[in-house]
PDB file of N, CA and C in Angstrom:
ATOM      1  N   UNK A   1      85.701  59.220 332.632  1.00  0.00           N
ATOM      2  CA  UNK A   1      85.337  60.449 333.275  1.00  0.00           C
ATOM      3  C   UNK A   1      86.223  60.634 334.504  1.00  0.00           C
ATOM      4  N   UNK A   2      86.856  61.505 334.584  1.00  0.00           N
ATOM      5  CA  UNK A   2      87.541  61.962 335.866  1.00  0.00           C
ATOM      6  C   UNK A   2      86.441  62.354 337.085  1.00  0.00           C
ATOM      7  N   UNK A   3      86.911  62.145 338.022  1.00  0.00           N
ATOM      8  CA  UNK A   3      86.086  62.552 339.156  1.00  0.00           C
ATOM      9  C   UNK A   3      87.155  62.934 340.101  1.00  0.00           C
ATOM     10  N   UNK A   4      86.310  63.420 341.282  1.00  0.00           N
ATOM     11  CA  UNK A   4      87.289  64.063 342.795  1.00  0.00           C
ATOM     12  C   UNK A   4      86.430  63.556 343.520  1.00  0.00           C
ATOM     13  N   UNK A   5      86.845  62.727 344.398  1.00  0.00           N
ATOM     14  CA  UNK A   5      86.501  62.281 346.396  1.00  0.00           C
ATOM     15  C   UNK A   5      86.901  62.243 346.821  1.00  0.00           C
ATOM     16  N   UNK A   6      85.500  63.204 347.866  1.00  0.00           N
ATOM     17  CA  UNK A   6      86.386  64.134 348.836  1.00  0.00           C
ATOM     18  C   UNK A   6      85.346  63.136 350.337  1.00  0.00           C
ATOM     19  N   UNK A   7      86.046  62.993 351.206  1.00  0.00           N
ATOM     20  CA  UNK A   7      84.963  61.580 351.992  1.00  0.00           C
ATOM     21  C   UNK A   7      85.009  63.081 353.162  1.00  0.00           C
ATOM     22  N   UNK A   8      84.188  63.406 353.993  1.00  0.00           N
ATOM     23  CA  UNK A   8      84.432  64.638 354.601  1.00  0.00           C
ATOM     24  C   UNK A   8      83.360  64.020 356.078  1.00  0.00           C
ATOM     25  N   UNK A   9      83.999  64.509 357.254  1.00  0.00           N
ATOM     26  CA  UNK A   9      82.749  63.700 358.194  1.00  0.00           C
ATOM     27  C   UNK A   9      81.701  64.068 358.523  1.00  0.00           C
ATOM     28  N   UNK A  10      81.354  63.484 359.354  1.00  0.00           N
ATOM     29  CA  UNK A  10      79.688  64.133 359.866  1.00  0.00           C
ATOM     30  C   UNK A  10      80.486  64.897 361.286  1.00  0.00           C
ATOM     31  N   UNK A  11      79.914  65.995 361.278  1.00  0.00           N
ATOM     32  CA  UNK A  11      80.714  66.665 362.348  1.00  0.00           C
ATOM     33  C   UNK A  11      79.624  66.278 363.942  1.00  0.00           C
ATOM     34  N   UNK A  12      80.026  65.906 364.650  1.00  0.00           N
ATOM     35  CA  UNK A  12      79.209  65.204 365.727  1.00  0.00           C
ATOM     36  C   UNK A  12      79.388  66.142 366.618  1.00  0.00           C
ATOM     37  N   UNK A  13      79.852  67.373 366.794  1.00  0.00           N
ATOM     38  CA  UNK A  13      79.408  68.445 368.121  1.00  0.00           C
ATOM     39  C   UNK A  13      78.696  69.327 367.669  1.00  0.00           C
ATOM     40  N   UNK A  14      78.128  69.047 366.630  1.00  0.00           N
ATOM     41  CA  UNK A  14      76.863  70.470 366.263  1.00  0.00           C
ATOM     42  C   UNK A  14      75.409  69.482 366.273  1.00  0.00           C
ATOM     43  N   UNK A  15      74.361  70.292 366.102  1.00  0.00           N
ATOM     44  CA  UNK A  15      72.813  69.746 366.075  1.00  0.00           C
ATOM     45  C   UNK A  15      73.045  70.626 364.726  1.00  0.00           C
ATOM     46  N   UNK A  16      73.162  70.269 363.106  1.00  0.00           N
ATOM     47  CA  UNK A  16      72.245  71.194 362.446  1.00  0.00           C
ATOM     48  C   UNK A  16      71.358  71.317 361.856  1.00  0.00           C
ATOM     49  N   UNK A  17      70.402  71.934 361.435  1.00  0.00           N
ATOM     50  CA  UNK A  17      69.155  72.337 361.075  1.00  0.00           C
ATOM     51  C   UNK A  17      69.366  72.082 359.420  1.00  0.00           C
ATOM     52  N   UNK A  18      68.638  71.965 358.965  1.00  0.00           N
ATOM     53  CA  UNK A  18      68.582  72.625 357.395  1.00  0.00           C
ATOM     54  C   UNK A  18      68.839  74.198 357.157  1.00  0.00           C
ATOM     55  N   UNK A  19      68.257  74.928 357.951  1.00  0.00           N
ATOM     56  CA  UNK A  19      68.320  76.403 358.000  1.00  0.00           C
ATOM     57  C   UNK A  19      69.480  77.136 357.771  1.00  0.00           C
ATOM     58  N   UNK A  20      69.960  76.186 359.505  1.00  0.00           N
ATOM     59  CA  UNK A  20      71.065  77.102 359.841  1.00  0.00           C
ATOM     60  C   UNK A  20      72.124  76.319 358.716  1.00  0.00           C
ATOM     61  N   UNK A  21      72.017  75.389 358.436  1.00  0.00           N
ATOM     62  CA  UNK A  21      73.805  74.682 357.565  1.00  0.00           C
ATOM     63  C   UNK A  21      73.420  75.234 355.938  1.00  0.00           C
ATOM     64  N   UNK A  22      72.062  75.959 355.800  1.00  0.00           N
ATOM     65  CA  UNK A  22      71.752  76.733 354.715  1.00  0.00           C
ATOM     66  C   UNK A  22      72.493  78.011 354.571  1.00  0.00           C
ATOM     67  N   UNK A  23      72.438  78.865 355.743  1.00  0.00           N
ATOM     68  CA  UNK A  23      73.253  79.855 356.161  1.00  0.00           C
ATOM     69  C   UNK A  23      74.282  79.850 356.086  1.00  0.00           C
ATOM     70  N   UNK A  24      75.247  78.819 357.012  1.00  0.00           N
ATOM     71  CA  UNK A  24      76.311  78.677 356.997  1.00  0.00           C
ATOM     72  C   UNK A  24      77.388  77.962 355.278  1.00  0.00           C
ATOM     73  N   UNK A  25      76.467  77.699 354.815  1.00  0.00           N
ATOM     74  CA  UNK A  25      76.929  77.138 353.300  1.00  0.00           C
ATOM     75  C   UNK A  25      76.570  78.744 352.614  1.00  0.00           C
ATOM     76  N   UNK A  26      75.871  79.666 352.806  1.00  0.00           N
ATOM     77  CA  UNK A  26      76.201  80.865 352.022  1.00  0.00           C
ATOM     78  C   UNK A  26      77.344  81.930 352.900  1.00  0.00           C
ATOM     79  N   UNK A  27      77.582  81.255 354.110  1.00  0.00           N
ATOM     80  CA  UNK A  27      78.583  82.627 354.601  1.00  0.00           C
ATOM     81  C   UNK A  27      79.607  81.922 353.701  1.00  0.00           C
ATOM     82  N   UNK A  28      79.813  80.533 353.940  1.00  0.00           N
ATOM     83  CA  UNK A  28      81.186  80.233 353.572  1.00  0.00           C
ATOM     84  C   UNK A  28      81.651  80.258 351.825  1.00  0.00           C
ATOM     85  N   UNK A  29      80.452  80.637 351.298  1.00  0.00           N
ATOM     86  CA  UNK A  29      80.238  80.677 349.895  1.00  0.00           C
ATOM     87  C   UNK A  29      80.812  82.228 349.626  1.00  0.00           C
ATOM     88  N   UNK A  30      80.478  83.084 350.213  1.00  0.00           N
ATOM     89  CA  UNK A  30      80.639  84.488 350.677  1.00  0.00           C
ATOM     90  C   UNK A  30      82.217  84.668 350.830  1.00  0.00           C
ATOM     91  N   UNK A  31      83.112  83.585 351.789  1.00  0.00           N
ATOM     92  CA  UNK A  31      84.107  83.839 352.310  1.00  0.00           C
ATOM     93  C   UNK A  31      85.460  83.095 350.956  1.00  0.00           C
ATOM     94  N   UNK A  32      84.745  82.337 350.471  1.00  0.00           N
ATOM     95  CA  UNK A  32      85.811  82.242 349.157  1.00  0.00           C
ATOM     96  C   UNK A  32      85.076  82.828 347.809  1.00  0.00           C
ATOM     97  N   UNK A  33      84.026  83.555 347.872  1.00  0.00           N
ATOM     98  CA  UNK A  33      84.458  84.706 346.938  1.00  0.00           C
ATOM     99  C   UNK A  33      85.192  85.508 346.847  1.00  0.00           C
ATOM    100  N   UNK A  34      84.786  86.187 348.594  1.00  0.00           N
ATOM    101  CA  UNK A  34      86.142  87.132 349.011  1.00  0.00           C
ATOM    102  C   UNK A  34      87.455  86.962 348.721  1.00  0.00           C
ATOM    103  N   UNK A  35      87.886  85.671 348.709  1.00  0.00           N
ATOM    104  CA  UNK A  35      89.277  85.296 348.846  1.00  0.00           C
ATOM    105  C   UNK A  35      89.407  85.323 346.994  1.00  0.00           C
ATOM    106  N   UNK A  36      88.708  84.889 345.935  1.00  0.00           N
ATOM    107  CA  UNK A  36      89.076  85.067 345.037  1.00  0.00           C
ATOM    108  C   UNK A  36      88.849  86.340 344.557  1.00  0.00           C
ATOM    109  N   UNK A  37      88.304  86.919 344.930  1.00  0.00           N
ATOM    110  CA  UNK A  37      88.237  88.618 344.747  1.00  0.00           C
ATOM    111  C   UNK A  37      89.941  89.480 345.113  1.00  0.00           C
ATOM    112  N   UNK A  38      89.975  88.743 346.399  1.00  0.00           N
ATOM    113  CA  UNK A  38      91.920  89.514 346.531  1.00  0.00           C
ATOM    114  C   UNK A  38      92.506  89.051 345.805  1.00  0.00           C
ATOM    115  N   UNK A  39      92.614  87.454 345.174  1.00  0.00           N
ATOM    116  CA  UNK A  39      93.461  87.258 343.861  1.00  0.00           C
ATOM    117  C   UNK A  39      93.598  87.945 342.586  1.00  0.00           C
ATOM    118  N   UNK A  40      91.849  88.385 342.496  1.00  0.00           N
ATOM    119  CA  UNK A  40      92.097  89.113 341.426  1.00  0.00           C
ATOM    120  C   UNK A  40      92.440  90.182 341.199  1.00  0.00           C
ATOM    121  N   UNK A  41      92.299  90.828 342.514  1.00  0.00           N
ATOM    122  CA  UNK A  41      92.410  92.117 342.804  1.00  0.00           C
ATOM    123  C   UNK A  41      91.317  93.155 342.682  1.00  0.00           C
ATOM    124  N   UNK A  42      89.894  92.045 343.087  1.00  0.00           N
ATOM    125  CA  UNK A  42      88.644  92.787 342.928  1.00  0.00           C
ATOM    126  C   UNK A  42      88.189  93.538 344.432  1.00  0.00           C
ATOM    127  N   UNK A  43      89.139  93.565 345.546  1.00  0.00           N
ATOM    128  CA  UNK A  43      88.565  93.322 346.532  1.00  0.00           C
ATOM    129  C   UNK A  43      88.061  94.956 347.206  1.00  0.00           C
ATOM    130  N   UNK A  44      88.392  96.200 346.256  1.00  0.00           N
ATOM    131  CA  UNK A  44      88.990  96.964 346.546  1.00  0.00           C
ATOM    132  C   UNK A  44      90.130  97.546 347.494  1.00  0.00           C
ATOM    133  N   UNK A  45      90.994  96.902 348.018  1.00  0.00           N
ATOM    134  CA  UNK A  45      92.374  96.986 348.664  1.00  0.00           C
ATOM    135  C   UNK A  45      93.005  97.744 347.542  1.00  0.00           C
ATOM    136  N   UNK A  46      93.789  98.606 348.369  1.00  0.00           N
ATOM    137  CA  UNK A  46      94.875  99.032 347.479  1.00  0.00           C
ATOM    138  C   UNK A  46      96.084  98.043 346.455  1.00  0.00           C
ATOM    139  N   UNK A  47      96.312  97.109 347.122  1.00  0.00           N
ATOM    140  CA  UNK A  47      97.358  95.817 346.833  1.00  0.00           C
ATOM    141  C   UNK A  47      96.467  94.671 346.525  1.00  0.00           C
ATOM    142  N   UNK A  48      97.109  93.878 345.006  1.00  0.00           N
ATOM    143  CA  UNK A  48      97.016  92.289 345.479  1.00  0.00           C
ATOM    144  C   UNK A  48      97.664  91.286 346.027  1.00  0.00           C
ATOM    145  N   UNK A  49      96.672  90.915 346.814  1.00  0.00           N
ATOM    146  CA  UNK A  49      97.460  89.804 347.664  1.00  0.00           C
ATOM    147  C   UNK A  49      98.451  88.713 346.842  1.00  0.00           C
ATOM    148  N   UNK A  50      99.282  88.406 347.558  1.00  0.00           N
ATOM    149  CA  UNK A  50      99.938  87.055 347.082  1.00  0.00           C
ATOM    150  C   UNK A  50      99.631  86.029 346.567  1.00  0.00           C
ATOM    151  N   UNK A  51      99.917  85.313 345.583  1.00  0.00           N
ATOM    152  CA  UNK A  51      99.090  84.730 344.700  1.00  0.00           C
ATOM    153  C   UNK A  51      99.040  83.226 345.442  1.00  0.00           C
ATOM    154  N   UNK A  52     100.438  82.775 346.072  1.00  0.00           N
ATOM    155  CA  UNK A  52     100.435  81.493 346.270  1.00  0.00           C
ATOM    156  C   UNK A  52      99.594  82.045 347.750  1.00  0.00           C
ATOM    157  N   UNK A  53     100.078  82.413 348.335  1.00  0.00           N
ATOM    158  CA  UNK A  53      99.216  82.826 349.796  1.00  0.00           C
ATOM    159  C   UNK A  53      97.458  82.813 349.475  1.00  0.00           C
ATOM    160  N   UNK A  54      96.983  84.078 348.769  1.00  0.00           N
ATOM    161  CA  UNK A  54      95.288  83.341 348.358  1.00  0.00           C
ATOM    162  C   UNK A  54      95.104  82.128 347.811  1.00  0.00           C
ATOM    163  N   UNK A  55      95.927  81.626 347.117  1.00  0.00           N
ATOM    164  CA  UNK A  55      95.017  79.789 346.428  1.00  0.00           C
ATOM    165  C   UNK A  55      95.235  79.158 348.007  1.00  0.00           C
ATOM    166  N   UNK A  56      96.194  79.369 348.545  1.00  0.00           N
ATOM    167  CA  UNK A  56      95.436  78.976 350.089  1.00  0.00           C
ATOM    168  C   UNK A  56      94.772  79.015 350.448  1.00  0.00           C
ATOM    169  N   UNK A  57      94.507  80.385 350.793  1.00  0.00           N
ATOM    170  CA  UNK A  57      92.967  80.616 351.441  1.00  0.00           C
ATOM    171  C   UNK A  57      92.137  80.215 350.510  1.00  0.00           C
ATOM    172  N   UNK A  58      91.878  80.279 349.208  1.00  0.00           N
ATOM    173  CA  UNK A  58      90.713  79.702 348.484  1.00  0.00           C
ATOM    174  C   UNK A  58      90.415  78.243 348.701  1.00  0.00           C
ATOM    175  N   UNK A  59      91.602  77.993 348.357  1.00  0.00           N
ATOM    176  CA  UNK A  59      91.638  76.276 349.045  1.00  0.00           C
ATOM    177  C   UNK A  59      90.751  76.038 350.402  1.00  0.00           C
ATOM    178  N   UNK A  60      91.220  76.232 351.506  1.00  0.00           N
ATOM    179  CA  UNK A  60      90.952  76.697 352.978  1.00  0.00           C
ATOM    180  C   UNK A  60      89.474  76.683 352.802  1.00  0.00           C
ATOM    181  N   UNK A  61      89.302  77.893 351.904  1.00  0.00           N
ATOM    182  CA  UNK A  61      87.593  78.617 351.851  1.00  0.00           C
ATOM    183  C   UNK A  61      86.368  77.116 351.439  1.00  0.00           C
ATOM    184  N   UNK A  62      87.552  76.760 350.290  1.00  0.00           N
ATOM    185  CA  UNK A  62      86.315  75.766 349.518  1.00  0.00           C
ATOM    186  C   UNK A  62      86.302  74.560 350.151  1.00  0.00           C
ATOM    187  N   UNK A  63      86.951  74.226 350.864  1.00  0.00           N
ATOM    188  CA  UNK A  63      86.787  73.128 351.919  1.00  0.00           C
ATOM    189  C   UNK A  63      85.855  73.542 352.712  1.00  0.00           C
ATOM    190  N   UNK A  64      85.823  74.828 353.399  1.00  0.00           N
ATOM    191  CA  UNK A  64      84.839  75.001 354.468  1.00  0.00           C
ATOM    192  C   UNK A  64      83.519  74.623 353.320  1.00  0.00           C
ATOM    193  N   UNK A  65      83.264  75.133 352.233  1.00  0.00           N
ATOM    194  CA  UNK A  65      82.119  75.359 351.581  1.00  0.00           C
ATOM    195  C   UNK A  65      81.593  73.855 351.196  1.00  0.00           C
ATOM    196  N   UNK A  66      82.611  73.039 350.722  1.00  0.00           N
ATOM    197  CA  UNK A  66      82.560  71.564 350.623  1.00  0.00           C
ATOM    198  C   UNK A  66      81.881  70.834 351.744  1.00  0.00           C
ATOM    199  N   UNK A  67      82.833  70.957 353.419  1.00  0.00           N
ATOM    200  CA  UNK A  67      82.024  70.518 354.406  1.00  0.00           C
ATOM    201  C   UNK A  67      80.815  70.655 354.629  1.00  0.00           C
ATOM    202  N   UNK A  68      80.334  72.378 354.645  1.00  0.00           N
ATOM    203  CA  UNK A  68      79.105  72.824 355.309  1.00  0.00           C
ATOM    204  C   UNK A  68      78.294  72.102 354.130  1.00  0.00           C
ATOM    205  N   UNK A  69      78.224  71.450 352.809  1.00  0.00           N
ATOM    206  CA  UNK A  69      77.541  71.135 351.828  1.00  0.00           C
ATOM    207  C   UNK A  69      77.794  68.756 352.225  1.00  0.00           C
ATOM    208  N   UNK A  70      78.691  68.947 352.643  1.00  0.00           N
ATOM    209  CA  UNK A  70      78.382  67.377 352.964  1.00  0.00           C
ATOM    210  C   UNK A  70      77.514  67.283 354.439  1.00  0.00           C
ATOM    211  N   UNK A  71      77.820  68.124 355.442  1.00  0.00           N
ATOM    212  CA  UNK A  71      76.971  68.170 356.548  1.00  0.00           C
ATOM    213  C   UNK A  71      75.573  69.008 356.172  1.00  0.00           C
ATOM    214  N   UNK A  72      75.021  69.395 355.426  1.00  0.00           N
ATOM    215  CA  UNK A  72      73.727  69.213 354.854  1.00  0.00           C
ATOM    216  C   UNK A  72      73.304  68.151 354.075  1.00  0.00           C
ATOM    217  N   UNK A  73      74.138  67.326 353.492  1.00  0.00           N
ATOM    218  CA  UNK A  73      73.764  65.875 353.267  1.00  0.00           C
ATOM    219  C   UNK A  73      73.519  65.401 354.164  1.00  0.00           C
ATOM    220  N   UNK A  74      73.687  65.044 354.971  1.00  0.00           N
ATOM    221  CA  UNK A  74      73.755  64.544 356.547  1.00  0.00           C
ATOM    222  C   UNK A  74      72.612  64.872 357.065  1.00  0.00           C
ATOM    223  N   UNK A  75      72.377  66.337 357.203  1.00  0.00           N
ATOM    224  CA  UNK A  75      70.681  66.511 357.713  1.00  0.00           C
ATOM    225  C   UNK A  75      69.816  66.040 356.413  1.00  0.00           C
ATOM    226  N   UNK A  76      69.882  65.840 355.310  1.00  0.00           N
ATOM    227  CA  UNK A  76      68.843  65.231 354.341  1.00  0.00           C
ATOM    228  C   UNK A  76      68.562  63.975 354.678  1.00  0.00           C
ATOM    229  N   UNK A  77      69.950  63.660 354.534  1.00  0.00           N
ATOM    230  CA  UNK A  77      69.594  61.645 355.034  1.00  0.00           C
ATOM    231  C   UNK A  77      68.774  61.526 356.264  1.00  0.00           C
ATOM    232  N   UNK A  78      69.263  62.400 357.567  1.00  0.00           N
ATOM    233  CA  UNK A  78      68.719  61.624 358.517  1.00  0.00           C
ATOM    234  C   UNK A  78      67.473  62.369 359.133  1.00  0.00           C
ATOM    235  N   UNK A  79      67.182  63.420 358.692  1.00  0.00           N
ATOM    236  CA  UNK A  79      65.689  64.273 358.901  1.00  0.00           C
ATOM    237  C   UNK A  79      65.270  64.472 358.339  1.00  0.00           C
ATOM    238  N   UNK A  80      65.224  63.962 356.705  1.00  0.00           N
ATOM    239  CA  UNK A  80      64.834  63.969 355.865  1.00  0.00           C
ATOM    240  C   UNK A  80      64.432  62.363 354.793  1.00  0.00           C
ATOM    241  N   UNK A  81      64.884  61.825 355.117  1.00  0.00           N
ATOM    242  CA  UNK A  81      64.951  60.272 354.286  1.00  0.00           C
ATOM    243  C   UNK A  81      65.195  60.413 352.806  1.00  0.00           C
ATOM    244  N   UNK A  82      66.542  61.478 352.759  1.00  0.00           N
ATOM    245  CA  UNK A  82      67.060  61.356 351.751  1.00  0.00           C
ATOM    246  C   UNK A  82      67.459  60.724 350.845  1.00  0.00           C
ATOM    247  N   UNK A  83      68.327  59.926 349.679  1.00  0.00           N
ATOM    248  CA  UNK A  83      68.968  59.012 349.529  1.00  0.00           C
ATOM    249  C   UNK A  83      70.034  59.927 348.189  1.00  0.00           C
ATOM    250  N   UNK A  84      71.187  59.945 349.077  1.00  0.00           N
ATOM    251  CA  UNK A  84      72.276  60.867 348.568  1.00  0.00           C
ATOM    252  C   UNK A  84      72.946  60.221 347.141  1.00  0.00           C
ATOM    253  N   UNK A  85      72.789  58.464 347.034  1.00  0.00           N
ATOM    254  CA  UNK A  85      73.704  57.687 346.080  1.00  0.00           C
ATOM    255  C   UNK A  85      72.462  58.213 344.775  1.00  0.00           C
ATOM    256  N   UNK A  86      71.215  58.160 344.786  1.00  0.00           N
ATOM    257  CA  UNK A  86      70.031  58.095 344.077  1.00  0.00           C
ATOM    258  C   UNK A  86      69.974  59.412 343.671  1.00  0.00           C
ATOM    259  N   UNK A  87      69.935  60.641 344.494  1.00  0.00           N
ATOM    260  CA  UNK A  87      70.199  61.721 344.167  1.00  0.00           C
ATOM    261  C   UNK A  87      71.557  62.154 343.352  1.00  0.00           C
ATOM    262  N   UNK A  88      72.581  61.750 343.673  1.00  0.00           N
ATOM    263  CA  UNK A  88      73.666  61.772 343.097  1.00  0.00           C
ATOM    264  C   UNK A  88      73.734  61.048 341.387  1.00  0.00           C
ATOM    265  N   UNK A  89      73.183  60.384 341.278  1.00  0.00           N
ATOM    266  CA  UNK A  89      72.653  59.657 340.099  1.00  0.00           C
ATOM    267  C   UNK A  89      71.887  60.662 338.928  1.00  0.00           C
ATOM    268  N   UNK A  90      70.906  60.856 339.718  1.00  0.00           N
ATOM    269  CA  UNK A  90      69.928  61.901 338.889  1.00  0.00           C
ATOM    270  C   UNK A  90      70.729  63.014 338.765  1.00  0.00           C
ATOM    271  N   UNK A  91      71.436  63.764 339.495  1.00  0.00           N
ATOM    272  CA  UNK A  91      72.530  64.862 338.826  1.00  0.00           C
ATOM    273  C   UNK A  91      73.425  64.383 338.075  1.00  0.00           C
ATOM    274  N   UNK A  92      73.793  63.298 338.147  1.00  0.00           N
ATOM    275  CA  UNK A  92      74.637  63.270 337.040  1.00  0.00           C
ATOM    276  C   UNK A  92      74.159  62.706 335.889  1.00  0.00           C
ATOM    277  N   UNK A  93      72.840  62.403 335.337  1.00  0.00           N
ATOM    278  CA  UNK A  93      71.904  61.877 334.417  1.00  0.00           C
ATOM    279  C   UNK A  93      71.450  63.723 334.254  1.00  0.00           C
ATOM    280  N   UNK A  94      71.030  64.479 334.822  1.00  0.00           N
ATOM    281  CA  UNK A  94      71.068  65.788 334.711  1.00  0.00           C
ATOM    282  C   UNK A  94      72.278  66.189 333.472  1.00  0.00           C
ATOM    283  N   UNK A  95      73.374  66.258 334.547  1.00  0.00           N
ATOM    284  CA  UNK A  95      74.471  67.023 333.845  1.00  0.00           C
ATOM    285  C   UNK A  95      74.757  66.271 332.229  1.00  0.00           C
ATOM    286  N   UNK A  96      74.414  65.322 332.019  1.00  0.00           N
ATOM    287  CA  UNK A  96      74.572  64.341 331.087  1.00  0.00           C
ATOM    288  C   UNK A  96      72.943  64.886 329.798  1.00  0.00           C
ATOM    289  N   UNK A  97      71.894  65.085 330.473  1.00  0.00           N
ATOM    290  CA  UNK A  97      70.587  66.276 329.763  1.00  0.00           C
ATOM    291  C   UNK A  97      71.258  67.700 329.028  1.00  0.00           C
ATOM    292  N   UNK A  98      72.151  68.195 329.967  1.00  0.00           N
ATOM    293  CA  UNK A  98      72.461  69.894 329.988  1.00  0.00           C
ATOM    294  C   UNK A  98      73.573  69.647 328.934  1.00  0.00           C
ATOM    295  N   UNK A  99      74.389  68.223 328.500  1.00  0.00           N
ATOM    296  CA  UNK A  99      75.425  68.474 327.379  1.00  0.00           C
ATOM    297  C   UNK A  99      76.373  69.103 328.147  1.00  0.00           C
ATOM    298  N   UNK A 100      76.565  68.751 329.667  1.00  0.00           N
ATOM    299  CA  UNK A 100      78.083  69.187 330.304  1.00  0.00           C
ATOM    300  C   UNK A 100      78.825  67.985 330.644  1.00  0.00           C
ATOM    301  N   UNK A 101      77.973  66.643 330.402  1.00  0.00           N
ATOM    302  CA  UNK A 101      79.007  65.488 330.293  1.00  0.00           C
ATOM    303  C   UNK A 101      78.608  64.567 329.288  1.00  0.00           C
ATOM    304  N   UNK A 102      79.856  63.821 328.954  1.00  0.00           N
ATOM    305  CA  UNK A 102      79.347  62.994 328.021  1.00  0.00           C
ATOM    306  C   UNK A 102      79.189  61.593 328.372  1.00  0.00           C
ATOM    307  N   UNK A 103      78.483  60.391 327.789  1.00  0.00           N
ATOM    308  CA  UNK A 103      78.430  59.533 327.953  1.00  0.00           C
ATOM    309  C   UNK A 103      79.652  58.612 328.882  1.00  0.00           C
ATOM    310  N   UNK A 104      79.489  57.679 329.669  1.00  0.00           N
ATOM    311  CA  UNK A 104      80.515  57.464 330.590  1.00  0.00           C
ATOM    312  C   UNK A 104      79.692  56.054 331.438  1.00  0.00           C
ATOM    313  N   UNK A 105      81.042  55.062 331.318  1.00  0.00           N
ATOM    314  CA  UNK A 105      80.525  53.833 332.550  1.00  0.00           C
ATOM    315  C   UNK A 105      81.156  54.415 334.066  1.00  0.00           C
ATOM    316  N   UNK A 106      80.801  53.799 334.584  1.00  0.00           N
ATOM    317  CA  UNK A 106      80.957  53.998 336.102  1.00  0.00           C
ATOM    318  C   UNK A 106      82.254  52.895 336.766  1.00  0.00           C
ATOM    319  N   UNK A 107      83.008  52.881 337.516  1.00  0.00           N
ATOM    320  CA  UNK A 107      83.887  51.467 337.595  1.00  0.00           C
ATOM    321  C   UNK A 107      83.197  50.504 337.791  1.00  0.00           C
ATOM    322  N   UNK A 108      81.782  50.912 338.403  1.00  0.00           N
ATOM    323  CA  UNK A 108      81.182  49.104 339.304  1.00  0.00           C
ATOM    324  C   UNK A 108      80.300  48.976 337.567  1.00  0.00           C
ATOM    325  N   UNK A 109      80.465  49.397 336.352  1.00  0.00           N
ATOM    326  CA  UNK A 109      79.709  49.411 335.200  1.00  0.00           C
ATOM    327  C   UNK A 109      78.941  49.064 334.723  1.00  0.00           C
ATOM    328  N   UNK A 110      78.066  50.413 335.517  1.00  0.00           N
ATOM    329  CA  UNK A 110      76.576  51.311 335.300  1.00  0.00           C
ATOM    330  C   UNK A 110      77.686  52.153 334.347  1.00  0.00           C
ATOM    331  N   UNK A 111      76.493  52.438 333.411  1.00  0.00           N
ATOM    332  CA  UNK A 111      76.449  53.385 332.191  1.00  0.00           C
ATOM    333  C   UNK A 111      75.417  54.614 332.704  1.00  0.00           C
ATOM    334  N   UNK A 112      75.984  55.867 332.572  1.00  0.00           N
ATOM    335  CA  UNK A 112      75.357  57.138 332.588  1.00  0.00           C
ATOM    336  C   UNK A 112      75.255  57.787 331.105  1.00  0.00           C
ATOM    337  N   UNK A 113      74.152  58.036 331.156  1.00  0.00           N
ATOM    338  CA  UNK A 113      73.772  59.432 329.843  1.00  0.00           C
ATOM    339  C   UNK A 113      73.308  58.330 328.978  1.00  0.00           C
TER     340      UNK A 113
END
């Protein structure tokens, strides 16, 4: 199984809430739609933007959307008594239910699905 890690930090000059990093994970959700909307040329602008210039900004966008979604991990774990490895497990025993992955060991080999 291919995977992507992305190790992203805990940002230590904010206090956030569940609320507010709820919010802020839909503006930024908001802000790379937008950006794939000028690629496609959905944005209503007269022009489409540059193609290599937007996968930038989309890029750009989905990082913000990535962060604001690991710094709500962050408020689960620690105002919440989350457990992100356990949760992470069960989604992917999920996605493995839904027939969007298939059977697969893990490197430390745990078997999923």
């Amino acid at each position: 199984m291919r995977t992507k890690t992305i190790s992203l930090p805990r940002l230590n000059r904010l206090t956030p809430t569940l609320e507010s990093t709820a919010l802020k994970l839909m503006e930024e959700a908001g802000e790379l739609a937008e950006a794939i909307g000028k690629l496609r040329g959905l944005s209503g602008e007269a022009f489409k933007a540059d193609e290599e210039e937007t996968v930038a900004i989309i890029m750009s966008e989905l990082l913000d959307v990535a962060q604001t979604a690991v710094s709500m991990m962050f408020v689960l774990e620690e105002n919440y008594n989350v457990n992100i490895e356990e949760a992470m497990e069960k989604h992917i025993n999920k996605l493995c239910r839904k027939g969007y992955l298939a059977k697969y060991e893990s490197s430390r080999g745990e078997e999923f699905c």
